[in-house]
C-alpha atoms as a PDB file:
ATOM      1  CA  UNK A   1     -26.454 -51.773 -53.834  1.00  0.00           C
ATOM      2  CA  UNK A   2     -26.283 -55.606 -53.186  1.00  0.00           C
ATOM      3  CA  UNK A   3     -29.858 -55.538 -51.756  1.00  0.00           C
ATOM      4  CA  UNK A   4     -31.068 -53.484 -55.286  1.00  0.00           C
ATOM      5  CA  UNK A   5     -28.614 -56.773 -57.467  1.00  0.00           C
ATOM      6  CA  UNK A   6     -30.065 -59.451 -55.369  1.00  0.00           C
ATOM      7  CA  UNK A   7     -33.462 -58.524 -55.537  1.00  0.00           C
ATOM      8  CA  UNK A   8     -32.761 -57.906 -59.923  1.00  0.00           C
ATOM      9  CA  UNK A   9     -31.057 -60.929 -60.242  1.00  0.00           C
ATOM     10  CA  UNK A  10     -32.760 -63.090 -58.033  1.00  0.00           C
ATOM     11  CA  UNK A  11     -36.068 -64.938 -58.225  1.00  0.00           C
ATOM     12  CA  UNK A  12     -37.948 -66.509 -54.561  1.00  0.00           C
ATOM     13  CA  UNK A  13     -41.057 -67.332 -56.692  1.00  0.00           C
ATOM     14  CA  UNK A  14     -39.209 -69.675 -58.678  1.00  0.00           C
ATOM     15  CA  UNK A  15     -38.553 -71.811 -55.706  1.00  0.00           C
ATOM     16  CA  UNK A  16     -42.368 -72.624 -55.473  1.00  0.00           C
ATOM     17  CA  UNK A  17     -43.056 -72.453 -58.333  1.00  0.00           C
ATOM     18  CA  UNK A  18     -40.807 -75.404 -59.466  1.00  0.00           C
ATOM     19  CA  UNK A  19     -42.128 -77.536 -57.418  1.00  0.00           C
ATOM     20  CA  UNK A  20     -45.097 -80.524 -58.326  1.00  0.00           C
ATOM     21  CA  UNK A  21     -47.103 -79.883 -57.606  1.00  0.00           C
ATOM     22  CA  UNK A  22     -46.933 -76.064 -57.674  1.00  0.00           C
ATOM     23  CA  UNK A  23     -49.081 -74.008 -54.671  1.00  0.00           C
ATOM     24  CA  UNK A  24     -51.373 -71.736 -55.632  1.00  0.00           C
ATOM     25  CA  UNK A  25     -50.270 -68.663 -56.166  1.00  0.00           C
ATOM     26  CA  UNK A  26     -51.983 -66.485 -53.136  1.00  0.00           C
ATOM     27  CA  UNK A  27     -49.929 -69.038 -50.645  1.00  0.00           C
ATOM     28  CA  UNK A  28     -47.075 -68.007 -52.580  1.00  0.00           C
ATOM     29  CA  UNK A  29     -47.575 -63.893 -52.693  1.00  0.00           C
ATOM     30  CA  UNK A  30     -48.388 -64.839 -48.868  1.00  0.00           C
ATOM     31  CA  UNK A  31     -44.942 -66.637 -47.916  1.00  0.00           C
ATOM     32  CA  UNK A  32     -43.558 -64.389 -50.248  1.00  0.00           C
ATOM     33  CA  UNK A  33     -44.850 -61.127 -48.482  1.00  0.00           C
ATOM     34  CA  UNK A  34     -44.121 -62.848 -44.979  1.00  0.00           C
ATOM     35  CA  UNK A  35     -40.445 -63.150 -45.917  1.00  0.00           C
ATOM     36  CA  UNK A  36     -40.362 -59.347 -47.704  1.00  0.00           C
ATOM     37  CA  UNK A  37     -38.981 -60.851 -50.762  1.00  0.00           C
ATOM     38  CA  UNK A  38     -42.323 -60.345 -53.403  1.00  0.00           C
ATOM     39  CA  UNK A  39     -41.409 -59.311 -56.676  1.00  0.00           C
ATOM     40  CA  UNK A  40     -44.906 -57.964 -57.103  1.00  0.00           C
ATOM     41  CA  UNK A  41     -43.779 -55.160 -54.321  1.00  0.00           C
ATOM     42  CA  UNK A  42     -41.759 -52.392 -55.390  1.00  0.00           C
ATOM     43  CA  UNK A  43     -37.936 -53.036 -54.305  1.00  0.00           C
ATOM     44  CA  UNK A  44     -37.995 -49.499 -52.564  1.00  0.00           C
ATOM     45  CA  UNK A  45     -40.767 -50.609 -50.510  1.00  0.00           C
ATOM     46  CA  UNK A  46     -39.172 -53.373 -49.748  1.00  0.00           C
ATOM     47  CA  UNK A  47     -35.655 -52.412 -49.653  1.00  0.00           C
ATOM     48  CA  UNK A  48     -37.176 -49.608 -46.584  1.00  0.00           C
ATOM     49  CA  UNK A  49     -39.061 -52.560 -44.609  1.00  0.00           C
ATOM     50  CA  UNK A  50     -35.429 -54.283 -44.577  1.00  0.00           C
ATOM     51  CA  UNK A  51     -33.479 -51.567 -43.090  1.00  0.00           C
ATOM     52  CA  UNK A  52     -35.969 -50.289 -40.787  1.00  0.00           C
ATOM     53  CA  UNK A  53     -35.992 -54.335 -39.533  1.00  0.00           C
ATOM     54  CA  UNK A  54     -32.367 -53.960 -39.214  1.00  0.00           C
ATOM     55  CA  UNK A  55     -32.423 -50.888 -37.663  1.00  0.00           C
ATOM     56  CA  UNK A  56     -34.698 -50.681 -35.225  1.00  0.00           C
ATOM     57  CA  UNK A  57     -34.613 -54.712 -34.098  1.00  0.00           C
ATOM     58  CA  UNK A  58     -31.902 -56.216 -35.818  1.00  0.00           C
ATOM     59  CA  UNK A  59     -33.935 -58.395 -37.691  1.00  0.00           C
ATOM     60  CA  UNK A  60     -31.925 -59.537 -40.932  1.00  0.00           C
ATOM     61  CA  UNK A  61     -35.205 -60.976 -42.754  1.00  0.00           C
ATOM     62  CA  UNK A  62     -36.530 -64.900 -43.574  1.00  0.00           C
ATOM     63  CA  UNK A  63     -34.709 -66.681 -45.719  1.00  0.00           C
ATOM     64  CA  UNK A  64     -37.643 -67.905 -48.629  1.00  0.00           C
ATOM     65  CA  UNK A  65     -38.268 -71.033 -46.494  1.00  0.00           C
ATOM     66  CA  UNK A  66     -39.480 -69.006 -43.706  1.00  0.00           C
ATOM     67  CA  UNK A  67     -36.409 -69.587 -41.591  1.00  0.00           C
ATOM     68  CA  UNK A  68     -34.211 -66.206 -39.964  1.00  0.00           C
ATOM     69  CA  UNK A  69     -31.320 -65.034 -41.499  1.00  0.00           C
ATOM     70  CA  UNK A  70     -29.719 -63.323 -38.864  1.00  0.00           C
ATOM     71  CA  UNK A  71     -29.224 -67.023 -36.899  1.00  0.00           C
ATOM     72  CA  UNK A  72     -28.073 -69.005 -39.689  1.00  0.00           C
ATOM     73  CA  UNK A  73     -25.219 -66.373 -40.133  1.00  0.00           C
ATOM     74  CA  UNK A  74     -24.176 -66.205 -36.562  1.00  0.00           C
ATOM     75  CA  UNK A  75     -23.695 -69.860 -36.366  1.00  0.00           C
ATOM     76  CA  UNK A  76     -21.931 -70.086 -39.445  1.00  0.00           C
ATOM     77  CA  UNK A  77     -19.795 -66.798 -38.097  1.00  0.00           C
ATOM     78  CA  UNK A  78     -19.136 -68.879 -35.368  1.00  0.00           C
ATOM     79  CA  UNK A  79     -18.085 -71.700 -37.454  1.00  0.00           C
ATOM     80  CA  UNK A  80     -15.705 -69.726 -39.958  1.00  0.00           C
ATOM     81  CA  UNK A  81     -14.159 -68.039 -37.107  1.00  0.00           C
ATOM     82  CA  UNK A  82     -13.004 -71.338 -35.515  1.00  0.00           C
ATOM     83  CA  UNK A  83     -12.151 -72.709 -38.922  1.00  0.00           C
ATOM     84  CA  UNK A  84      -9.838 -69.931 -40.135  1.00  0.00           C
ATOM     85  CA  UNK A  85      -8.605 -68.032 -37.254  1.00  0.00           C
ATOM     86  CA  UNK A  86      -5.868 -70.798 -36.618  1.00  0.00           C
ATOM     87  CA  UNK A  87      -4.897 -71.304 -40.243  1.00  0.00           C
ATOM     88  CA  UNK A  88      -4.782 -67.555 -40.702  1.00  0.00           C
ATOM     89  CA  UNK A  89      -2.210 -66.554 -38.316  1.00  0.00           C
ATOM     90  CA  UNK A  90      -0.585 -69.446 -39.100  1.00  0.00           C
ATOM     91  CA  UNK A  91      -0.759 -68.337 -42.754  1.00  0.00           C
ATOM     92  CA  UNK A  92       0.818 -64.976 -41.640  1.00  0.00           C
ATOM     93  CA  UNK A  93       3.767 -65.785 -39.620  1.00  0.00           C
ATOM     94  CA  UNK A  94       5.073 -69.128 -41.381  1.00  0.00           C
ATOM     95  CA  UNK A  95       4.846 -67.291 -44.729  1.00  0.00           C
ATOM     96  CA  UNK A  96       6.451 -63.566 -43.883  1.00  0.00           C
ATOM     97  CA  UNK A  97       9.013 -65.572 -41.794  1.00  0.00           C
ATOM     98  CA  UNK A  98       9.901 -67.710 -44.733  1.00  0.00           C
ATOM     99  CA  UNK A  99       9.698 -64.778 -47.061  1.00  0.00           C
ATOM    100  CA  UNK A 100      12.083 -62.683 -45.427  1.00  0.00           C
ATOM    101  CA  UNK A 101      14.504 -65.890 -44.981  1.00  0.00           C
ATOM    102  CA  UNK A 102      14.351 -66.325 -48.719  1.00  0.00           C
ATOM    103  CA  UNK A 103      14.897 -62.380 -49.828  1.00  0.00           C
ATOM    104  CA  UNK A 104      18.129 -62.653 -47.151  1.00  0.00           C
ATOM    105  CA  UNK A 105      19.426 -65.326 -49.381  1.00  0.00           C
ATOM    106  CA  UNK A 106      18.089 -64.702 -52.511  1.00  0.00           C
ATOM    107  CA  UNK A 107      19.359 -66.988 -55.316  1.00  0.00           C
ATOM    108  CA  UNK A 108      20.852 -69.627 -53.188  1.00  0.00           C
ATOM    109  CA  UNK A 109      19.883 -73.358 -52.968  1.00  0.00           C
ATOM    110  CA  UNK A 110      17.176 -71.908 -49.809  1.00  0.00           C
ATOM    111  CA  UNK A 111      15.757 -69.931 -51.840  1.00  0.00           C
ATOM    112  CA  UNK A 112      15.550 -72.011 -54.808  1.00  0.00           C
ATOM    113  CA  UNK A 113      14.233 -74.740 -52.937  1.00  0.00           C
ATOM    114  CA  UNK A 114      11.490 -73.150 -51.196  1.00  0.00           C
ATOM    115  CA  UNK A 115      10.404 -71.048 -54.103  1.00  0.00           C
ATOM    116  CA  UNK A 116      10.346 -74.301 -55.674  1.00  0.00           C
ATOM    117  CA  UNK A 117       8.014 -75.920 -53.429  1.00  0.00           C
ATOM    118  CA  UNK A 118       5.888 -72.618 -53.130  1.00  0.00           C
ATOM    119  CA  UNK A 119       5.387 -72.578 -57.205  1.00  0.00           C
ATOM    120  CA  UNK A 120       4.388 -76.442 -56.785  1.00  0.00           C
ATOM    121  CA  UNK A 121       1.400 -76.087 -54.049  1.00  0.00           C
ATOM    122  CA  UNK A 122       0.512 -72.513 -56.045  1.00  0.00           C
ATOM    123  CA  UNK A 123      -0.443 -74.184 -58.610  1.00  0.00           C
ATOM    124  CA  UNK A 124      -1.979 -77.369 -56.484  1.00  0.00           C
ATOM    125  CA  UNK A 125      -6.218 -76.869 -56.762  1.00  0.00           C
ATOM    126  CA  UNK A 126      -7.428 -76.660 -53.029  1.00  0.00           C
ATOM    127  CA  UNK A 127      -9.932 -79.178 -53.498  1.00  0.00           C
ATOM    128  CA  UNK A 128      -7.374 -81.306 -54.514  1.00  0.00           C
ATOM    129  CA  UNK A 129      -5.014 -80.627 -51.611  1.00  0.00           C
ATOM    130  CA  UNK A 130      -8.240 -81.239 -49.276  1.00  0.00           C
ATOM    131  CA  UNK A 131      -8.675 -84.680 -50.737  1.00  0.00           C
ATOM    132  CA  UNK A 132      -4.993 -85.643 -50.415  1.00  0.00           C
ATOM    133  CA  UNK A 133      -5.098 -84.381 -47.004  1.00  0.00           C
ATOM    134  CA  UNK A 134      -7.963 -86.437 -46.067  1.00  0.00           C
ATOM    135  CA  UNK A 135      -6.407 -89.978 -47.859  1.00  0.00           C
ATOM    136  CA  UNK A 136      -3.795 -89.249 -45.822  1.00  0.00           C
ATOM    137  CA  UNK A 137      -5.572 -89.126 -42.677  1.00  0.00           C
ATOM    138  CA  UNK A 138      -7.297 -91.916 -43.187  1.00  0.00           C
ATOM    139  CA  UNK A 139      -4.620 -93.910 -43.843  1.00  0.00           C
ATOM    140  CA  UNK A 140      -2.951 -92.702 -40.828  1.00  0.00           C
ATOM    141  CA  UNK A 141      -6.041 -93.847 -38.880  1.00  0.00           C
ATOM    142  CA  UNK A 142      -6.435 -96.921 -40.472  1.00  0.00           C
ATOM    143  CA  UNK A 143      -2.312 -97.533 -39.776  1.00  0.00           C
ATOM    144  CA  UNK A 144      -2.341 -97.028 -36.511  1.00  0.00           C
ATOM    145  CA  UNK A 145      -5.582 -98.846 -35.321  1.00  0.00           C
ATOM    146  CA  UNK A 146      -7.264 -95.539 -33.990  1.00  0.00           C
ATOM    147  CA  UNK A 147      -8.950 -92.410 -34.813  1.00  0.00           C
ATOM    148  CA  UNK A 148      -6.109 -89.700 -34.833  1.00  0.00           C
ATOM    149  CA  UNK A 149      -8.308 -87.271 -37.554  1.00  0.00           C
ATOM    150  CA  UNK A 150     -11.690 -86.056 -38.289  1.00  0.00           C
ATOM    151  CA  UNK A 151     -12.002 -85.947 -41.809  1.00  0.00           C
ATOM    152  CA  UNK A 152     -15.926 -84.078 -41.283  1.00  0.00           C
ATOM    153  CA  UNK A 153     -17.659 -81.108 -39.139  1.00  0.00           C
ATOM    154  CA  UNK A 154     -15.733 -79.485 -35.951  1.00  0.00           C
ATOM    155  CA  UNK A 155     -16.865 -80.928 -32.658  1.00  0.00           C
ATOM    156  CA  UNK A 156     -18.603 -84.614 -32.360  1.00  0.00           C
ATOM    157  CA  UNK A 157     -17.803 -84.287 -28.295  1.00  0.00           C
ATOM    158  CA  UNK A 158     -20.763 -84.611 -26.211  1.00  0.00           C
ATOM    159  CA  UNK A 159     -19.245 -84.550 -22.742  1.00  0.00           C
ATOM    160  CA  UNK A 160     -18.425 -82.318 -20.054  1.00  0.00           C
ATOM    161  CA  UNK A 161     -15.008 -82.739 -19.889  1.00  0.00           C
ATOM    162  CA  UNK A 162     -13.142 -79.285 -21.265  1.00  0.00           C
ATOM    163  CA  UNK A 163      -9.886 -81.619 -22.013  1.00  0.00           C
ATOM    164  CA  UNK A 164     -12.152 -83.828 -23.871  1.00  0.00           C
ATOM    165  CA  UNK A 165     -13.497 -81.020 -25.656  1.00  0.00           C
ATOM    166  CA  UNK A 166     -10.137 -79.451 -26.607  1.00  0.00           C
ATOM    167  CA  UNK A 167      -8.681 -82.833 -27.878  1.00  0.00           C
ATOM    168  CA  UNK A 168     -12.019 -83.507 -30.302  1.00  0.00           C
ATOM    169  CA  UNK A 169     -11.803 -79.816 -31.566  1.00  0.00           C
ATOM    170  CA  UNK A 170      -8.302 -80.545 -32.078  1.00  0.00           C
ATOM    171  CA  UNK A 171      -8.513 -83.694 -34.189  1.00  0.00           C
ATOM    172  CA  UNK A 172     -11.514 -82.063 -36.207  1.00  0.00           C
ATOM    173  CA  UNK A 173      -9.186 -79.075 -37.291  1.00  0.00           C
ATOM    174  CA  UNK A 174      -6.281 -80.271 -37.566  1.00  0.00           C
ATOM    175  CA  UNK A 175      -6.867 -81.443 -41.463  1.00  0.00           C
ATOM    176  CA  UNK A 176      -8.700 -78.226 -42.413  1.00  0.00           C
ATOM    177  CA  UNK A 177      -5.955 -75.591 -40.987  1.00  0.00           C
ATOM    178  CA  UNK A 178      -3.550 -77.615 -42.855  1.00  0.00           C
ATOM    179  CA  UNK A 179      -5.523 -77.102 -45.915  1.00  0.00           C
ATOM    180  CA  UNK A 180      -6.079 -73.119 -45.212  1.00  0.00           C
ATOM    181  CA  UNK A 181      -2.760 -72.544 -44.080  1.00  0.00           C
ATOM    182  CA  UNK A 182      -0.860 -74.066 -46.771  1.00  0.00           C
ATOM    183  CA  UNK A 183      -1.969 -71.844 -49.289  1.00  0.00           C
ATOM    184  CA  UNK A 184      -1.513 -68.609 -47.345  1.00  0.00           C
ATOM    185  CA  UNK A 185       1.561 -69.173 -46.540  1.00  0.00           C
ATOM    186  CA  UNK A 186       2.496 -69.794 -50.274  1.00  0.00           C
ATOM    187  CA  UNK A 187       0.848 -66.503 -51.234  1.00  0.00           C
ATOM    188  CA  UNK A 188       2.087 -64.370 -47.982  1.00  0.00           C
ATOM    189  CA  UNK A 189       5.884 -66.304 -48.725  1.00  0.00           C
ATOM    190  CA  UNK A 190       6.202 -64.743 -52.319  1.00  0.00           C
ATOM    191  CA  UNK A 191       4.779 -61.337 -51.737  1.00  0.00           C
ATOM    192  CA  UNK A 192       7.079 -60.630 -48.888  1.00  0.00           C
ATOM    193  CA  UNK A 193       9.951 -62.064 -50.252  1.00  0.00           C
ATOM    194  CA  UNK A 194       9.156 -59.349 -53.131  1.00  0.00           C
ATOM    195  CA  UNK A 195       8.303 -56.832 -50.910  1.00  0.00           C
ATOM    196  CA  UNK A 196      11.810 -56.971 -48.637  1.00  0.00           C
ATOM    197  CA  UNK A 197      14.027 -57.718 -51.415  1.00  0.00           C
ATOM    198  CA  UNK A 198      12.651 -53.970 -53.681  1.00  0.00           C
ATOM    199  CA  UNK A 199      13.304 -52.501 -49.380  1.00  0.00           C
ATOM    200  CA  UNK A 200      16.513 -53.850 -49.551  1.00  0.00           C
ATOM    201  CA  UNK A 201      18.157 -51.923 -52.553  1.00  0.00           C
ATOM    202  CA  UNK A 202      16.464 -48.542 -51.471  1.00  0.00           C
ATOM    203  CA  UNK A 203      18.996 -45.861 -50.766  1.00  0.00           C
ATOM    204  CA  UNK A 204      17.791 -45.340 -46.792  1.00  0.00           C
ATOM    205  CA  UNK A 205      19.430 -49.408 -46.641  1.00  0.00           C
ATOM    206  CA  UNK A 206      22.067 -48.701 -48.542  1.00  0.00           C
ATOM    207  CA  UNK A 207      23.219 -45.857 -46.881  1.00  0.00           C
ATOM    208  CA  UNK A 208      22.887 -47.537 -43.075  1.00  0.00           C
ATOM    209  CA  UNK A 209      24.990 -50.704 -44.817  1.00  0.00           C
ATOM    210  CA  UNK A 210      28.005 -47.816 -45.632  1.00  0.00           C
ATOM    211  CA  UNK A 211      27.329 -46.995 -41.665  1.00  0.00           C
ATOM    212  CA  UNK A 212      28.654 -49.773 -40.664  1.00  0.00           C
ATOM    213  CA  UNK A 213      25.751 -52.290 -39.985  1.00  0.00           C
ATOM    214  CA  UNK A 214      25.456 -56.101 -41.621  1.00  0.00           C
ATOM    215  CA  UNK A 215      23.047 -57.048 -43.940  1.00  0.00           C
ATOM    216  CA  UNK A 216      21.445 -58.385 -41.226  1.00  0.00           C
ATOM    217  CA  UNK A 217      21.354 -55.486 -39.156  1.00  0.00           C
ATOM    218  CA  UNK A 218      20.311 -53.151 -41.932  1.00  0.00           C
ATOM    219  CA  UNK A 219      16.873 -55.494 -42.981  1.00  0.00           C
ATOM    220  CA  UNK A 220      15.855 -55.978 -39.227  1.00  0.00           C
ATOM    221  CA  UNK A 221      16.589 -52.320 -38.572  1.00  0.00           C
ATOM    222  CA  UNK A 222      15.244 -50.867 -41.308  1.00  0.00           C
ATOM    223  CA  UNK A 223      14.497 -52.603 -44.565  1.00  0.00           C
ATOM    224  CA  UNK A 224      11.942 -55.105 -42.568  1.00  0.00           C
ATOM    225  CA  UNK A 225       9.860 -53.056 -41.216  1.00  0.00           C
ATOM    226  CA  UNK A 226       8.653 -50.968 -43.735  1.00  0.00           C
ATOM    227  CA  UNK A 227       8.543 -54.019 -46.367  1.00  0.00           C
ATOM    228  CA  UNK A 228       5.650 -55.529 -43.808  1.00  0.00           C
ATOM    229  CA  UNK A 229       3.582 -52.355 -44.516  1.00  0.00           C
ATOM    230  CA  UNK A 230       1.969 -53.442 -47.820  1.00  0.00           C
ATOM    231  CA  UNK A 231       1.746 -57.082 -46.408  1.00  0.00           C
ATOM    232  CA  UNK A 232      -0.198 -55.851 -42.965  1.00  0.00           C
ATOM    233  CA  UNK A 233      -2.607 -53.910 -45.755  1.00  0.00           C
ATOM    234  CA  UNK A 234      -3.111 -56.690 -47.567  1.00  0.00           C
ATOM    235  CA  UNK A 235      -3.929 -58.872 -44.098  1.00  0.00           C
ATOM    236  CA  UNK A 236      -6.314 -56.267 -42.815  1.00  0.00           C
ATOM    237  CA  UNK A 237      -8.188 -56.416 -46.310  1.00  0.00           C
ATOM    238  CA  UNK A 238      -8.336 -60.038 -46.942  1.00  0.00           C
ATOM    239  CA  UNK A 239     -10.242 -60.430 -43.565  1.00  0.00           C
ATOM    240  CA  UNK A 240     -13.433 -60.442 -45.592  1.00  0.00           C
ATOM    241  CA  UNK A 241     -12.218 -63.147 -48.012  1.00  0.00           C
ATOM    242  CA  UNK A 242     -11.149 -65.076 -45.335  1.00  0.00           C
ATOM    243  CA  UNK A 243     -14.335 -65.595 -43.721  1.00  0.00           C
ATOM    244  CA  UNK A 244     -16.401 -66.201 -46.722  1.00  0.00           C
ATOM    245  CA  UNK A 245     -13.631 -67.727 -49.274  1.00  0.00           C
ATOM    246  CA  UNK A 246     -13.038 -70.927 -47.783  1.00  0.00           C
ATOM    247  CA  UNK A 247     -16.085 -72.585 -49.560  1.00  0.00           C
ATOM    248  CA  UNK A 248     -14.075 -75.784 -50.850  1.00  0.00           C
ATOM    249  CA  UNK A 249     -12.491 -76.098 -47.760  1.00  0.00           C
ATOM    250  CA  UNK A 250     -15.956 -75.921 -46.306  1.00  0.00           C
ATOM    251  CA  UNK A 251     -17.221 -78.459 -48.690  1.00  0.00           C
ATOM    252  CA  UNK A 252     -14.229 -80.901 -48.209  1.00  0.00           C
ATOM    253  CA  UNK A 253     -14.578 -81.218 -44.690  1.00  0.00           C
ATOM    254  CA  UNK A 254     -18.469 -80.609 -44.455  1.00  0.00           C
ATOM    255  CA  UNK A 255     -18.050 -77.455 -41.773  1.00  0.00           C
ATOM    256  CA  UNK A 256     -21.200 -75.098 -42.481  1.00  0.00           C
ATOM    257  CA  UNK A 257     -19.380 -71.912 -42.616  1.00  0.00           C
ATOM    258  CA  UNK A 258     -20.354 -68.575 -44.498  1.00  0.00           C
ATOM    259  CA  UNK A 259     -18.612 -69.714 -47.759  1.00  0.00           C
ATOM    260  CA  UNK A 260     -21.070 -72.422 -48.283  1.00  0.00           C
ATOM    261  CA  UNK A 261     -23.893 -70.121 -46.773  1.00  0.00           C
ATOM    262  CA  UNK A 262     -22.860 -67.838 -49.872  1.00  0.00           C
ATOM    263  CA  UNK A 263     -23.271 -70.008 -52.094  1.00  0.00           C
ATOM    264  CA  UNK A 264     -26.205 -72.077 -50.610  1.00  0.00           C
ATOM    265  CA  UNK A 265     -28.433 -68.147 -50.564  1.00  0.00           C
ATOM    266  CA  UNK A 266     -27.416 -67.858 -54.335  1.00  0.00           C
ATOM    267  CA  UNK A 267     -28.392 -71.030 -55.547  1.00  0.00           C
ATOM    268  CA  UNK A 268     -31.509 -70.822 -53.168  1.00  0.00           C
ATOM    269  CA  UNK A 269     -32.556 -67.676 -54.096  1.00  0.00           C
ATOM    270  CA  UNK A 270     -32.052 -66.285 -50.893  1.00  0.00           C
ATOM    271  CA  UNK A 271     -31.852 -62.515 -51.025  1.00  0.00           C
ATOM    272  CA  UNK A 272     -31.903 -61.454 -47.862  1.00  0.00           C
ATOM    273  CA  UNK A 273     -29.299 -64.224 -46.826  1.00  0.00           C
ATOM    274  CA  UNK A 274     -26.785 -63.182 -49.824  1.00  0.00           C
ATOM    275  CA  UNK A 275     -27.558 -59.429 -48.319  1.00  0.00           C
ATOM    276  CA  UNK A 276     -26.455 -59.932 -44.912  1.00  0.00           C
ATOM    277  CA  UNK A 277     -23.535 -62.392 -45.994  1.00  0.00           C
ATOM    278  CA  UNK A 278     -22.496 -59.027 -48.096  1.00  0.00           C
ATOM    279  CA  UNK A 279     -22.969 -56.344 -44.882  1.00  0.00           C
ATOM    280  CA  UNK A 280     -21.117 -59.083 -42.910  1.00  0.00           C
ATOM    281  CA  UNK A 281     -17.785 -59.042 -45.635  1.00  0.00           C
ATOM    282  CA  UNK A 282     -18.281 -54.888 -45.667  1.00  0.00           C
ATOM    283  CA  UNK A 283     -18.325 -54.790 -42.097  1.00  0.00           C
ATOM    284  CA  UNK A 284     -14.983 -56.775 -41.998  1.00  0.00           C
ATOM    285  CA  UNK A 285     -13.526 -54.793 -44.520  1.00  0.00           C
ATOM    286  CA  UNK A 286     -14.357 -51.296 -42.820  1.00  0.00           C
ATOM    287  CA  UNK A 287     -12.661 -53.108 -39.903  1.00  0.00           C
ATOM    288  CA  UNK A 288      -9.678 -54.516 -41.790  1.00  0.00           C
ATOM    289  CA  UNK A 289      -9.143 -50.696 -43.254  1.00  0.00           C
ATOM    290  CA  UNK A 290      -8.871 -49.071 -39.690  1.00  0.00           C
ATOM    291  CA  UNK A 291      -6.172 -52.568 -38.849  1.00  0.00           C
ATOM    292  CA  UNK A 292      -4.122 -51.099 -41.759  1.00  0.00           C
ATOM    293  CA  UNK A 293      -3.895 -47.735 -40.617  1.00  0.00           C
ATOM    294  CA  UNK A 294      -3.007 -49.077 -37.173  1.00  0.00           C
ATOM    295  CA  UNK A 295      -0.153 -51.414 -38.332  1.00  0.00           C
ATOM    296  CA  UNK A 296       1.167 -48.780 -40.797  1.00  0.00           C
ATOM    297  CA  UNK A 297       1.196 -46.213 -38.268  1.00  0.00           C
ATOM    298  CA  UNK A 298       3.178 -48.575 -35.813  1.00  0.00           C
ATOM    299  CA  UNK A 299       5.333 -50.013 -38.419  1.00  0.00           C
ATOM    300  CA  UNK A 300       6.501 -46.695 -40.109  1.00  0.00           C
ATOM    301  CA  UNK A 301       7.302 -43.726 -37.485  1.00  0.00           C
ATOM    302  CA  UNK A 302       7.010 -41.052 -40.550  1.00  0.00           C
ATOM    303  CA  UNK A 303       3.137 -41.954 -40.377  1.00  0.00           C
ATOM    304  CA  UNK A 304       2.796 -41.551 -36.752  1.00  0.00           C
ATOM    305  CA  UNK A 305       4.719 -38.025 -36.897  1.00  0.00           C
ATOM    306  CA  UNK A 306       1.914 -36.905 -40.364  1.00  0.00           C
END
């Protein structure tokens, strides 16, 4: 379906033809043709060339300046990955540890104050946070005389020392985790705060409370676990998002990952780019669906036993 879209919605010709002066137009059915992406073949036609290239060699198609697809998007995988796998389970275990420290004392000054701060940086633009974060760390530079931050890219180390090599991946994403993880934990804070507080007035809680156990004892025991169900869902389905969603954190910190790629095969025409960017996010999902079964199925016992 996003091949079929693309191809409607998008125009490769354009791209030569807007430019001065314009190349004749058999060079341009002939790049076009090279790259599979002519309008003047039917999108069927097409459409089969693409898969069977996928298929049978794993070829993801040209991009309409001749370059591979299937390259570009592994090194921007790459990138992504090391860009958001930090900020993500960071994202995860500062915000569901918060949010279950806030439903256990709902409505007092805790849980005022943090909901408080959580409702500010909700409502805080992320390419605003980015810039603040990066004033910040230049000032901290400047302050103390050296280069503590990165404020661009993730590795400028050229050596072949792996501690050097850990310490300059370390000051390059420092300043975009913060950015990242900020945000998710705002998001994962507040949902699981709802999530364990609705837990905590079902009757199964209730009823192990007049047992015997503390409040305590009764949301770690019971309540807890099955409040992180929806929240391990919503994890496993996000994963997609994640990888291609951080495009102003991308553009902040000028890190080519597969948000800007998105966006750089839309505004370049790029249809077999914007194609493979959208297997890539299915994949992940398909992946993040089987994750949720998993975690539900560890986290609930009634699932396990169905």
């Amino acid at each position: 379906m996003t091949y079929f879209l693309a191809s409607a919605f998008m125009n490769p010709r354009s791209n030569y033809m807007s430019r001065h002066p314009a190349p004749p137009e058999a060079s341009i059915n002939r790049s076009l043709d090279n790259a599979n992406i002519n309008d003047q073949t039917p999108v069927i036609l097409r459409y089969l060339r693409w898969l069977k290239g996928v298929v049978t060699k794993w070829d993801w198609g040209l991009a309409p300046d001749q370059s591979p697809v299937g390259s570009a998007v592994a090194t921007r995988i790459s990138a992504s990955v090391q860009l958001v796998t930090i900020g993500t389970i960071l994202s995860i275990v500062i915000g569901v540890a918060i949010g279950v420290y806030t439903a256990i004392r709902q409505y007092k000054w805790q849980d005022r104050t943090l909901n408080a701060i959580a409702t500010f940086f909700l409502v805080v633009p992320t390419a605003v946070l980015g810039l603040f974060v990066v004033f910040g760390a230049i000032w901290l530079n400047n302050a103390t005389g050296t280069r503590l931050f990165y404020v661009t890219g993730l590795h400028s180390y050229g050596g072949s020392n792996p501690w050097g090599y850990v310490v300059d991946f370390l000051q390059h994403i420092i300043l975009p985790t913060i950015v990242l993880t900020i945000p998710g934990v705002v998001g994962y804070h507040l949902t699981q705060r709802t999530y364990l507080l609705d837990t905590m007035n079902a009757d199964y809680v209730r009823t192990a409370r007049a047992k015997g156990l503390t409040l305590n004892q009764a949301i770690r025991k019971h309540a807890l676990r099955t409040s992180l169900i929806p929240t391990c869902v919503n994890v496993a389905f996000s994963i997609a998002g994640v990888f291609t969603g951080a495009v102003i954190t991308e553009t902040v910190f000028a890190i080519n990952g597969l948000g800007r790629y998105f966006v750089t095969t839309i505004n370049n025409n790029d249809i077999n780019g914007a194609v493979c960017i959208a297997a890539f996010g299915g994949a992940c999902t398909l992946g993040g669906a089987l994750l949720a079964d998993i975690a539900s199925a560890w986290l609930d016992p009634r699932i396990r036993l169905g």
